[in-house]
N, C-alpha and C. Protein backbone atom coordinates (compact mmCIF):
# COMPACT_ATOMS: atom_id res chain seq x y z
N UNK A 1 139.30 59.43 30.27
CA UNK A 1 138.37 60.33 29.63
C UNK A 1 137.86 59.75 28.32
N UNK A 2 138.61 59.12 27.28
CA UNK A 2 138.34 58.32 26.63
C UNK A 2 137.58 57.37 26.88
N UNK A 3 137.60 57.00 27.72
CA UNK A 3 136.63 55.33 28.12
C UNK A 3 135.25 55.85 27.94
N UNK A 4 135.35 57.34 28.58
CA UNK A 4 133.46 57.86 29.15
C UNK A 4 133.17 58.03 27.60
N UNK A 5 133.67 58.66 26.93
CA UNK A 5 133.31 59.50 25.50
C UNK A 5 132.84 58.11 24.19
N UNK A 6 133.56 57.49 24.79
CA UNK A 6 133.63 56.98 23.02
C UNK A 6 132.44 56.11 23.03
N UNK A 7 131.61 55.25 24.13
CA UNK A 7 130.12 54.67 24.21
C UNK A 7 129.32 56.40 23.80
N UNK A 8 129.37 56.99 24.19
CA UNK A 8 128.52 58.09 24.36
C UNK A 8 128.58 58.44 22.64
N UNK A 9 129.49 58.55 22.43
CA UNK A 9 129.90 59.02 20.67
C UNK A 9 129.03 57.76 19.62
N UNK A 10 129.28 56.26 20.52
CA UNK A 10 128.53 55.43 19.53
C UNK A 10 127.53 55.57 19.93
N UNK A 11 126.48 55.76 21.11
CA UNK A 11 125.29 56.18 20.92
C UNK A 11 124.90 56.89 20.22
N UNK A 12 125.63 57.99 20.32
CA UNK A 12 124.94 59.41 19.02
C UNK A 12 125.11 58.91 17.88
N UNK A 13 125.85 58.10 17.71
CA UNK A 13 126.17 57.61 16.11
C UNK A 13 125.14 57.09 15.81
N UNK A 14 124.79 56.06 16.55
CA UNK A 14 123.55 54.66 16.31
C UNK A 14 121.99 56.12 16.53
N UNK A 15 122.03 56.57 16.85
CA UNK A 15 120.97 57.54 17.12
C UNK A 15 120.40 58.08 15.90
N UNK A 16 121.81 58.55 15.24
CA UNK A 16 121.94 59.70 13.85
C UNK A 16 121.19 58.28 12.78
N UNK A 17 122.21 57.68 13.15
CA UNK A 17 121.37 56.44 12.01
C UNK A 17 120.10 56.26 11.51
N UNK A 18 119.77 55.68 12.88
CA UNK A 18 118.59 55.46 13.22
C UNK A 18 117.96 56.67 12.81
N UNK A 19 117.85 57.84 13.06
CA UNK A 19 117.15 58.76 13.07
C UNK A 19 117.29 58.49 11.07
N UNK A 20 118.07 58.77 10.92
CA UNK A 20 117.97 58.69 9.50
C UNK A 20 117.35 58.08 8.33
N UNK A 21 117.74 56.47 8.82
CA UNK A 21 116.90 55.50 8.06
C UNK A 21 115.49 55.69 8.47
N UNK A 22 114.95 55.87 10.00
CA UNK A 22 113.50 55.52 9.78
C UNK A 22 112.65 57.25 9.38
N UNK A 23 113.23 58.37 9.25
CA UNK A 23 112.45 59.15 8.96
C UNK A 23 111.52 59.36 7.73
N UNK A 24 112.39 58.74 6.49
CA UNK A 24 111.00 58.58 5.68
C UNK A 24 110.08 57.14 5.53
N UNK A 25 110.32 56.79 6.75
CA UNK A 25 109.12 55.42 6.63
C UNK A 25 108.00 56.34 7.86
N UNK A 26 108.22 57.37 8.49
CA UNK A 26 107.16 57.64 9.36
C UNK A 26 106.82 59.11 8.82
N UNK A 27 107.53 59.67 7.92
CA UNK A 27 107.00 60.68 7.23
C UNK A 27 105.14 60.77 6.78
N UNK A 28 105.06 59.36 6.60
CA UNK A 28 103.96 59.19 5.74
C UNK A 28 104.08 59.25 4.31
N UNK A 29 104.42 60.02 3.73
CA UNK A 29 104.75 60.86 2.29
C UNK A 29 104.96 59.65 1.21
N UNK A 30 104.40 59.54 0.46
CA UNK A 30 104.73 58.44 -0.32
C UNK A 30 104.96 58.87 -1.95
N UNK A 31 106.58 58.44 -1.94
CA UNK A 31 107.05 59.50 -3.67
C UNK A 31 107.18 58.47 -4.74
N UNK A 32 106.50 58.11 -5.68
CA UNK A 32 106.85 57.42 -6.51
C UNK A 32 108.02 57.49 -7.75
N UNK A 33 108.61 56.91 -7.15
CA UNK A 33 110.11 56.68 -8.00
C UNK A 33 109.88 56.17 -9.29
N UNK A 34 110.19 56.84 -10.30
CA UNK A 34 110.49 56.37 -11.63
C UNK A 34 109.13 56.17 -12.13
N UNK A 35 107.95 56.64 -12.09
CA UNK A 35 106.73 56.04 -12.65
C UNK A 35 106.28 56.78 -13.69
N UNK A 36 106.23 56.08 -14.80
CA UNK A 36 106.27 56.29 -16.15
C UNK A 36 104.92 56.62 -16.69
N UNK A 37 104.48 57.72 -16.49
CA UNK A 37 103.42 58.70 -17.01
C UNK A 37 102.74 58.15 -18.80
N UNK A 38 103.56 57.76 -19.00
CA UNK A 38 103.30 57.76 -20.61
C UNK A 38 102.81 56.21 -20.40
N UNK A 39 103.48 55.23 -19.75
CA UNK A 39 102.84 54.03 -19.93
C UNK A 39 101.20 53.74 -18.97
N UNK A 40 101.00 54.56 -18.26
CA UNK A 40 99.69 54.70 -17.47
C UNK A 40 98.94 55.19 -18.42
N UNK A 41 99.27 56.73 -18.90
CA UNK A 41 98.63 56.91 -20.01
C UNK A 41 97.80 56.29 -20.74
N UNK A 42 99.06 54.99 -21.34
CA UNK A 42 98.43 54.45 -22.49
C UNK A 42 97.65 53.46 -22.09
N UNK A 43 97.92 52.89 -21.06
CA UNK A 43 97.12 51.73 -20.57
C UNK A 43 95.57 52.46 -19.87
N UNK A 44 95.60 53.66 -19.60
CA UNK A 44 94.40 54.38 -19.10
C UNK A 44 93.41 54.97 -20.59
N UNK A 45 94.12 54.96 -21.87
CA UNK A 45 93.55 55.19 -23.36
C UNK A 45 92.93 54.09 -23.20
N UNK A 46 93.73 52.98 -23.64
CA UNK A 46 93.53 51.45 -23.74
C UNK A 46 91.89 50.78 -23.07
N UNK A 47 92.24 51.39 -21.93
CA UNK A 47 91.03 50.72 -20.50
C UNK A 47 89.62 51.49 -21.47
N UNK A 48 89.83 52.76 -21.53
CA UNK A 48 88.95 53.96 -22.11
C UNK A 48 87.95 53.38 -23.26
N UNK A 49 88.84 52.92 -24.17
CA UNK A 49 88.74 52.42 -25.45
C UNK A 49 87.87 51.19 -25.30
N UNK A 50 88.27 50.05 -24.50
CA UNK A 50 87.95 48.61 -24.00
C UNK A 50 86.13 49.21 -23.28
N UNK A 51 86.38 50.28 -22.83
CA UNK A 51 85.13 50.36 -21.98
C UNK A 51 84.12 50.80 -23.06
N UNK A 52 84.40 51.84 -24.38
CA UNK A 52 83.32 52.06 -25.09
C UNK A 52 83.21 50.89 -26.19
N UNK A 53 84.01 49.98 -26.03
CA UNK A 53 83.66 48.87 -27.33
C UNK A 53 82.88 47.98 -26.53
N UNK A 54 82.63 47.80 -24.91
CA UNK A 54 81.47 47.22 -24.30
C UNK A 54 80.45 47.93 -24.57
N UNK A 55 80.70 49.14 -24.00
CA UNK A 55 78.89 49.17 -24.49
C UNK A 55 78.64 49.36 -25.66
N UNK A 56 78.87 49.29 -26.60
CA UNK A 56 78.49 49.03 -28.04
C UNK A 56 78.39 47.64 -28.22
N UNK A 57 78.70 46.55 -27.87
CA UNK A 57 78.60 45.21 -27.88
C UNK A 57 77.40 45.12 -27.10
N UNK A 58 77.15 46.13 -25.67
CA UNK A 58 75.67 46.03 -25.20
C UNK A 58 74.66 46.38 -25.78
N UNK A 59 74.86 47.39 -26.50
CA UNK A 59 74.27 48.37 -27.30
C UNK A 59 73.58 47.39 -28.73
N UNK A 60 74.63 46.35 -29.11
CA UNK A 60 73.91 45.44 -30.06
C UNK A 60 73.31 44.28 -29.01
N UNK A 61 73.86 43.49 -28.56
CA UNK A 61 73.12 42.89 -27.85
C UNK A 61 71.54 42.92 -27.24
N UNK A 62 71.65 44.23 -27.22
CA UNK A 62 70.21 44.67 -26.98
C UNK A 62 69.27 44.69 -27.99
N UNK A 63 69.58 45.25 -29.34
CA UNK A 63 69.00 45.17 -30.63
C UNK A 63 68.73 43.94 -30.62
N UNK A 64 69.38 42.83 -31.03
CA UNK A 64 69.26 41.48 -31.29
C UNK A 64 68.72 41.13 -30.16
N UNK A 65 67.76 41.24 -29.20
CA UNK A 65 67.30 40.66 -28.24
C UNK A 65 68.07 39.71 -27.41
N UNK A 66 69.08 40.06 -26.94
CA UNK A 66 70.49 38.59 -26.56
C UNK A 66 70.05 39.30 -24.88
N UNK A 67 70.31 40.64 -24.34
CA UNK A 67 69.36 40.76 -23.12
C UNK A 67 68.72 41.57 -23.27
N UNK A 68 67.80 42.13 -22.04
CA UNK A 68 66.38 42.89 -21.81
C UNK A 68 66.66 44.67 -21.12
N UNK A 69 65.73 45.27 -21.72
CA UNK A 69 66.17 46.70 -21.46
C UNK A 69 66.89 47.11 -19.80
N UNK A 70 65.97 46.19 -19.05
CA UNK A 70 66.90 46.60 -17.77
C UNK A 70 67.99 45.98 -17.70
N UNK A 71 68.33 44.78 -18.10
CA UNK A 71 69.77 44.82 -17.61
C UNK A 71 70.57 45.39 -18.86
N UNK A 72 70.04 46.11 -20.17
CA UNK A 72 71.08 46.83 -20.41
C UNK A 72 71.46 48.47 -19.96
N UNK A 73 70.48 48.63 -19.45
CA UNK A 73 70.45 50.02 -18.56
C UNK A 73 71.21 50.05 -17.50
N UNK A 74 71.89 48.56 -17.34
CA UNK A 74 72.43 48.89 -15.50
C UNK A 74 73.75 48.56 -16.07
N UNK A 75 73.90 47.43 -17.15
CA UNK A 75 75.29 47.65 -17.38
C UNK A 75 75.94 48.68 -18.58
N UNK A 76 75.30 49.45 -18.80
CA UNK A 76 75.42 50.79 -19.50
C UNK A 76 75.99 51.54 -18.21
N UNK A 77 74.75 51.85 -17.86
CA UNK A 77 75.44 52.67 -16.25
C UNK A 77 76.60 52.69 -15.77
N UNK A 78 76.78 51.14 -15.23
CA UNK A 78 78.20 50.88 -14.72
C UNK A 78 79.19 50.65 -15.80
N UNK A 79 79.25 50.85 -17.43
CA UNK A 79 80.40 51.14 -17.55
C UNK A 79 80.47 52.52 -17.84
N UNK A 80 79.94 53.42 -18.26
CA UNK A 80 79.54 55.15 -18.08
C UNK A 80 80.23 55.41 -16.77
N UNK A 81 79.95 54.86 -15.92
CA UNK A 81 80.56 54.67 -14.64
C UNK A 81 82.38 55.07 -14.61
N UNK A 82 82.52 53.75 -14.83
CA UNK A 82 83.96 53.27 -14.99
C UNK A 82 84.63 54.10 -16.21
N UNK A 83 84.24 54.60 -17.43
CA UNK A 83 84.55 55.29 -18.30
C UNK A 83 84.40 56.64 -17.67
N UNK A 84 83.75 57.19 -16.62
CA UNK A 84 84.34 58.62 -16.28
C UNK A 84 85.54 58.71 -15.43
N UNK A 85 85.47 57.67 -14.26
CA UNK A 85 86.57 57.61 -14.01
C UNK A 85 88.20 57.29 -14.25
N UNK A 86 87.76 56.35 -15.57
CA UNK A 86 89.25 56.71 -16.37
C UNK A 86 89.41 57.64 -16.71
N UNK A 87 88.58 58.57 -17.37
CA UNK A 87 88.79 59.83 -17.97
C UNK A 87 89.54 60.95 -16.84
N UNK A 88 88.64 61.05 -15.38
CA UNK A 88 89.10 61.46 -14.47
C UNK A 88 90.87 61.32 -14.47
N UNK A 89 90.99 59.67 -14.17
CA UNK A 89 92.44 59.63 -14.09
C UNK A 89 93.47 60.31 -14.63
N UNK A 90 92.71 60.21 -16.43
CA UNK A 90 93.76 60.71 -18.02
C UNK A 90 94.18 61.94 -17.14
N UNK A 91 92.47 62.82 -16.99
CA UNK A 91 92.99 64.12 -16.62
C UNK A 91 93.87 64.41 -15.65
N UNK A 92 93.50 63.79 -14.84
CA UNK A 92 94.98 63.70 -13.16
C UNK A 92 96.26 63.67 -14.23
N UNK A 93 96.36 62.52 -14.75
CA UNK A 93 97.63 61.95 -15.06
C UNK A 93 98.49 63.15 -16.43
N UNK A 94 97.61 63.64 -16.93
CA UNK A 94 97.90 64.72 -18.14
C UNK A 94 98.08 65.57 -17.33
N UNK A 95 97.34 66.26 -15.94
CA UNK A 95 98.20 67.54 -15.36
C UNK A 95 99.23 67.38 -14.61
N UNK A 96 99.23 66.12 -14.16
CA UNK A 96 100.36 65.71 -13.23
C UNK A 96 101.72 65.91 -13.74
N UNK A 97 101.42 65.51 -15.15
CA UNK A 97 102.91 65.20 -16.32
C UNK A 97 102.94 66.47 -16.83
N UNK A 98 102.88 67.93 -16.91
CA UNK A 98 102.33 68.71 -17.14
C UNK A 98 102.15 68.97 -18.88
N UNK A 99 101.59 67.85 -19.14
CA UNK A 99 100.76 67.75 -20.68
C UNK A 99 99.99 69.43 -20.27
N UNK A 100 99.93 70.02 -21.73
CA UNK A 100 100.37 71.12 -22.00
C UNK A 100 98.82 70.78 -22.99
N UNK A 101 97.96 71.89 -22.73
CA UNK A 101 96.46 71.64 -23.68
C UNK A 101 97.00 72.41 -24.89
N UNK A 102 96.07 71.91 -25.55
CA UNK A 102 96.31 72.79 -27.24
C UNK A 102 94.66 74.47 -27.07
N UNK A 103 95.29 75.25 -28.15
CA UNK A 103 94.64 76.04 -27.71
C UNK A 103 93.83 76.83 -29.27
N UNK A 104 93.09 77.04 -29.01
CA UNK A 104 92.30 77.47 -30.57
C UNK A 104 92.63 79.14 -30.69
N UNK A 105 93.23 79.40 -31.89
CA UNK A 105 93.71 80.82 -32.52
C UNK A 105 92.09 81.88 -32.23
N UNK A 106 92.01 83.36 -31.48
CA UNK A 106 91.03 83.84 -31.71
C UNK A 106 90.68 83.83 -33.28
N UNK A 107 89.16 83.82 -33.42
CA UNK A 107 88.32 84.24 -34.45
C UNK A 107 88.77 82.82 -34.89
N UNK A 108 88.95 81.80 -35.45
CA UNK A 108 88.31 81.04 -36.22
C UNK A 108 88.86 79.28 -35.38
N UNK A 109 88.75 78.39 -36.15
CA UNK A 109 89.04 76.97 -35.32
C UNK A 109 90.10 75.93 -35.54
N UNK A 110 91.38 77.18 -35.71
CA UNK A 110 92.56 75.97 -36.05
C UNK A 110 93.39 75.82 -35.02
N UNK A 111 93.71 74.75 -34.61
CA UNK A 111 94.33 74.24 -33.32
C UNK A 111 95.73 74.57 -33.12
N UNK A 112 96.42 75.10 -32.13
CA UNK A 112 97.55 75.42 -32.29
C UNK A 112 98.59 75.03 -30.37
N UNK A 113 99.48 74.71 -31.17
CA UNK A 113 100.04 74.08 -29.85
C UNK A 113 100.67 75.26 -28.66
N UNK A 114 100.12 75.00 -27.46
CA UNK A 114 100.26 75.88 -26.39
C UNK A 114 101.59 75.92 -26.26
N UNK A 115 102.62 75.35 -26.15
CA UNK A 115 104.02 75.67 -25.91
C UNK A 115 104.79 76.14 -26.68
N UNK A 116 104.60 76.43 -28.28
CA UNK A 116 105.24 76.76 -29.14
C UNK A 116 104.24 77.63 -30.25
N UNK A 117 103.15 77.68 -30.30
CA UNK A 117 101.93 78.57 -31.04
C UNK A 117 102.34 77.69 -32.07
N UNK A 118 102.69 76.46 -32.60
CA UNK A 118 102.85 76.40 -33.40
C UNK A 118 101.06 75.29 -34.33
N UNK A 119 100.90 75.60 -35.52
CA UNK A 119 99.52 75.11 -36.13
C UNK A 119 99.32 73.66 -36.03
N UNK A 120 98.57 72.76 -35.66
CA UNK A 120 98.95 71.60 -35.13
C UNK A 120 97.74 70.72 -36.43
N UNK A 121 97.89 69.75 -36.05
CA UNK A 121 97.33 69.06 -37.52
C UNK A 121 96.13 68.31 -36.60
N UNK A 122 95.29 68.00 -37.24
CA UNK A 122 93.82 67.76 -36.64
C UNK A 122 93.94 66.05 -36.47
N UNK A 123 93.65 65.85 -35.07
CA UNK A 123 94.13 64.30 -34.35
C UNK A 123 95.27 64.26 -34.24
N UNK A 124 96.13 65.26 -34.20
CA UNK A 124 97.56 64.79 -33.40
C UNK A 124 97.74 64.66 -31.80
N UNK A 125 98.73 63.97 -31.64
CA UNK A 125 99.00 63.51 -29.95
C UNK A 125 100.37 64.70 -29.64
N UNK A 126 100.95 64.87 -30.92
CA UNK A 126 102.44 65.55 -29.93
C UNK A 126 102.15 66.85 -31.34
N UNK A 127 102.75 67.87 -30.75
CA UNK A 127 103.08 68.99 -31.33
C UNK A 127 104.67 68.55 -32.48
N UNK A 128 104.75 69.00 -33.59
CA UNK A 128 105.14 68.27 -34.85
C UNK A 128 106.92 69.41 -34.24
N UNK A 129 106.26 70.24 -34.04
CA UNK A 129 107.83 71.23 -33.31
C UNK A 129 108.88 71.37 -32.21
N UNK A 130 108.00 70.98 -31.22
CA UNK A 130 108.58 70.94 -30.13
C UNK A 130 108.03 69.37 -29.12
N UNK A 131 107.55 68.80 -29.89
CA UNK A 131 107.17 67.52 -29.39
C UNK A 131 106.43 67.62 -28.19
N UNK A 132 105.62 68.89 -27.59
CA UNK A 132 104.95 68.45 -26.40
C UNK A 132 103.45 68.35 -26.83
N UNK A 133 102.93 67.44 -25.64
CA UNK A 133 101.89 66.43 -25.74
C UNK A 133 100.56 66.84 -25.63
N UNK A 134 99.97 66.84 -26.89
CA UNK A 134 98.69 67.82 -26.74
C UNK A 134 97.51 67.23 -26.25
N UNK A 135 96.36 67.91 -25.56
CA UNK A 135 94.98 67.40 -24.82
C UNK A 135 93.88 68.48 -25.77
N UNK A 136 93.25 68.01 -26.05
CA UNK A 136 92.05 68.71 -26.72
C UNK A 136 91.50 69.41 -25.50
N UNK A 137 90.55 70.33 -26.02
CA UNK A 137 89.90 70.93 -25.28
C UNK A 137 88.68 71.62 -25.87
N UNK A 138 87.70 71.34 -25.46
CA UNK A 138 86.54 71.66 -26.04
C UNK A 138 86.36 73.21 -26.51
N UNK A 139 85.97 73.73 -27.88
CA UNK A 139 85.93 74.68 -28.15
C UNK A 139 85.37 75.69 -27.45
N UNK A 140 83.74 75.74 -26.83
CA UNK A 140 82.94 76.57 -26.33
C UNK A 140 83.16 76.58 -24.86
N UNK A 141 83.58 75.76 -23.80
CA UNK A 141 83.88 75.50 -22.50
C UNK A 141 85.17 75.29 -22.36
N UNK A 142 86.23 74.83 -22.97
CA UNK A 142 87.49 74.38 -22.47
C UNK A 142 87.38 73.40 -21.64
N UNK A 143 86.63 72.30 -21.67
CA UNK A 143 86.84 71.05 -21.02
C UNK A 143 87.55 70.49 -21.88
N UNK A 144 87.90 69.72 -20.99
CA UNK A 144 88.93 68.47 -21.46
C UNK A 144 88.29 67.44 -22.47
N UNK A 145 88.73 66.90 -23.41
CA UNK A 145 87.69 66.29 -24.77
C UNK A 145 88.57 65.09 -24.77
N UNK A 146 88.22 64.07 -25.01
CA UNK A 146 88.92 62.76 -25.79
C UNK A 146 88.92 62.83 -27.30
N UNK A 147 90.12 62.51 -27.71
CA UNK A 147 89.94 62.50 -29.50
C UNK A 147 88.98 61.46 -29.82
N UNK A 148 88.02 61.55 -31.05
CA UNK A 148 86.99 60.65 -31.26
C UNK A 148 85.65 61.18 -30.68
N UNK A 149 85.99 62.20 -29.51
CA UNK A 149 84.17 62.64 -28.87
C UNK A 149 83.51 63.80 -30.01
N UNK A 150 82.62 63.12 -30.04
CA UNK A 150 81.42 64.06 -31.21
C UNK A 150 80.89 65.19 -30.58
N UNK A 151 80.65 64.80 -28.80
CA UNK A 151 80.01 65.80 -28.25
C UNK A 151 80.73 66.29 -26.87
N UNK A 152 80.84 67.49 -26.15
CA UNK A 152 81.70 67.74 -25.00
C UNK A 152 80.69 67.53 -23.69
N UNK A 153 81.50 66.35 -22.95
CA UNK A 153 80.83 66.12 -21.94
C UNK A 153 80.35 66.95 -20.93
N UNK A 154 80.83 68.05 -20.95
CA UNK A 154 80.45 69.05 -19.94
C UNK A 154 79.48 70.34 -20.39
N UNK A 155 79.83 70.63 -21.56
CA UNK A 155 78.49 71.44 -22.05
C UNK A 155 77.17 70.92 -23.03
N UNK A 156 77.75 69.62 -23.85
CA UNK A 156 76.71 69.12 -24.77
C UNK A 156 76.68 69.52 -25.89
N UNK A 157 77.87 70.39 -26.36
CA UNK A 157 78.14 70.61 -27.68
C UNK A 157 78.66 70.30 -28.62
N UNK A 158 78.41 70.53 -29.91
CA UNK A 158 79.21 69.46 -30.82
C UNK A 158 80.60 70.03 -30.88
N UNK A 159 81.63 69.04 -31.39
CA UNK A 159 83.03 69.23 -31.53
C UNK A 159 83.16 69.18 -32.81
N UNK A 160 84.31 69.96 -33.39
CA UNK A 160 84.69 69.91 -34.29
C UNK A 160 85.31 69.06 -34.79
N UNK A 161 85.36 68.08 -36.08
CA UNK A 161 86.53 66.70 -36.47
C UNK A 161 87.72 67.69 -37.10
């Protein structure tokens, strides 16, 4: 009786295995282990930053006659381009991490941090109290703002410094 059982037992064994190891390779599901939000972040600031100091280098280039209005119109474009879609990313990557927006006190325009109400100081990155990570947000719309924008990309209004 033994003889019949114990192949049959290592089949189910080798089965269970098997079943085991390959289920999350056919899951599809793909979980990223350990990926460090804050260093994408910064390298997605970084890219941000790199993209508006081109077109300002186009932006003179053009003055000084170095090239001609159309090709600075097309490589304006394509980095406008590429600069929304980093921005896109920030935003993915700020809700993903659940970066926490800052939020303006009714009746007047002092910034105050959403997780703790606490008064936040004008161009800060982290709340001075509870250390979570603040995102501007445009006063009149609540879009999402980059520190440094004069104007909010989604309504056209000025921001406050």
């Amino acid at each position: 009786m033994d003889t019949v059982l114990t192949p049959i037992l290592l089949f189910l064994i080798f089965i269970g295995t098997a079943y085991y190891v390959l289920v999350p390779f056919l899951s599809g599901k793909v979980v990223a282990v350990g990926e460090d939000t804050t260093a994408r972040t910064t390298a997605l600031e970084l890219r941000k930053v790199s993209l508006y100091k081109q077109i300002r280098e186009a932006e003179f280039e053009r003055e000084m006659g170095l090239i001609n209005e159309e090709d600075f119109q097309r490589t304006r474009a394509d980095l406008l381009t590429e600069v929304a879609e980093v921005v896109r990313a920030l935003e993915t990557t700020a809700s993903d991490s659940g970066t926490e927006a800052i939020s303006t006190s009714a009746g007047d325009d002092k910034l105050v941090c959403s997780n703790c109400q606490t008064s936040l100081i004008p161009d800060a990155r982290f709340c001075t109290q509870c250390g979570t990570e603040v995102r501007k947000t445009c006063p009149h719309c609540a879009a999402a703002v980059s520190p440094g924008d004069r104007f909010c990309v989604s309504c056209g209004r000025g921001l406050l410094n």
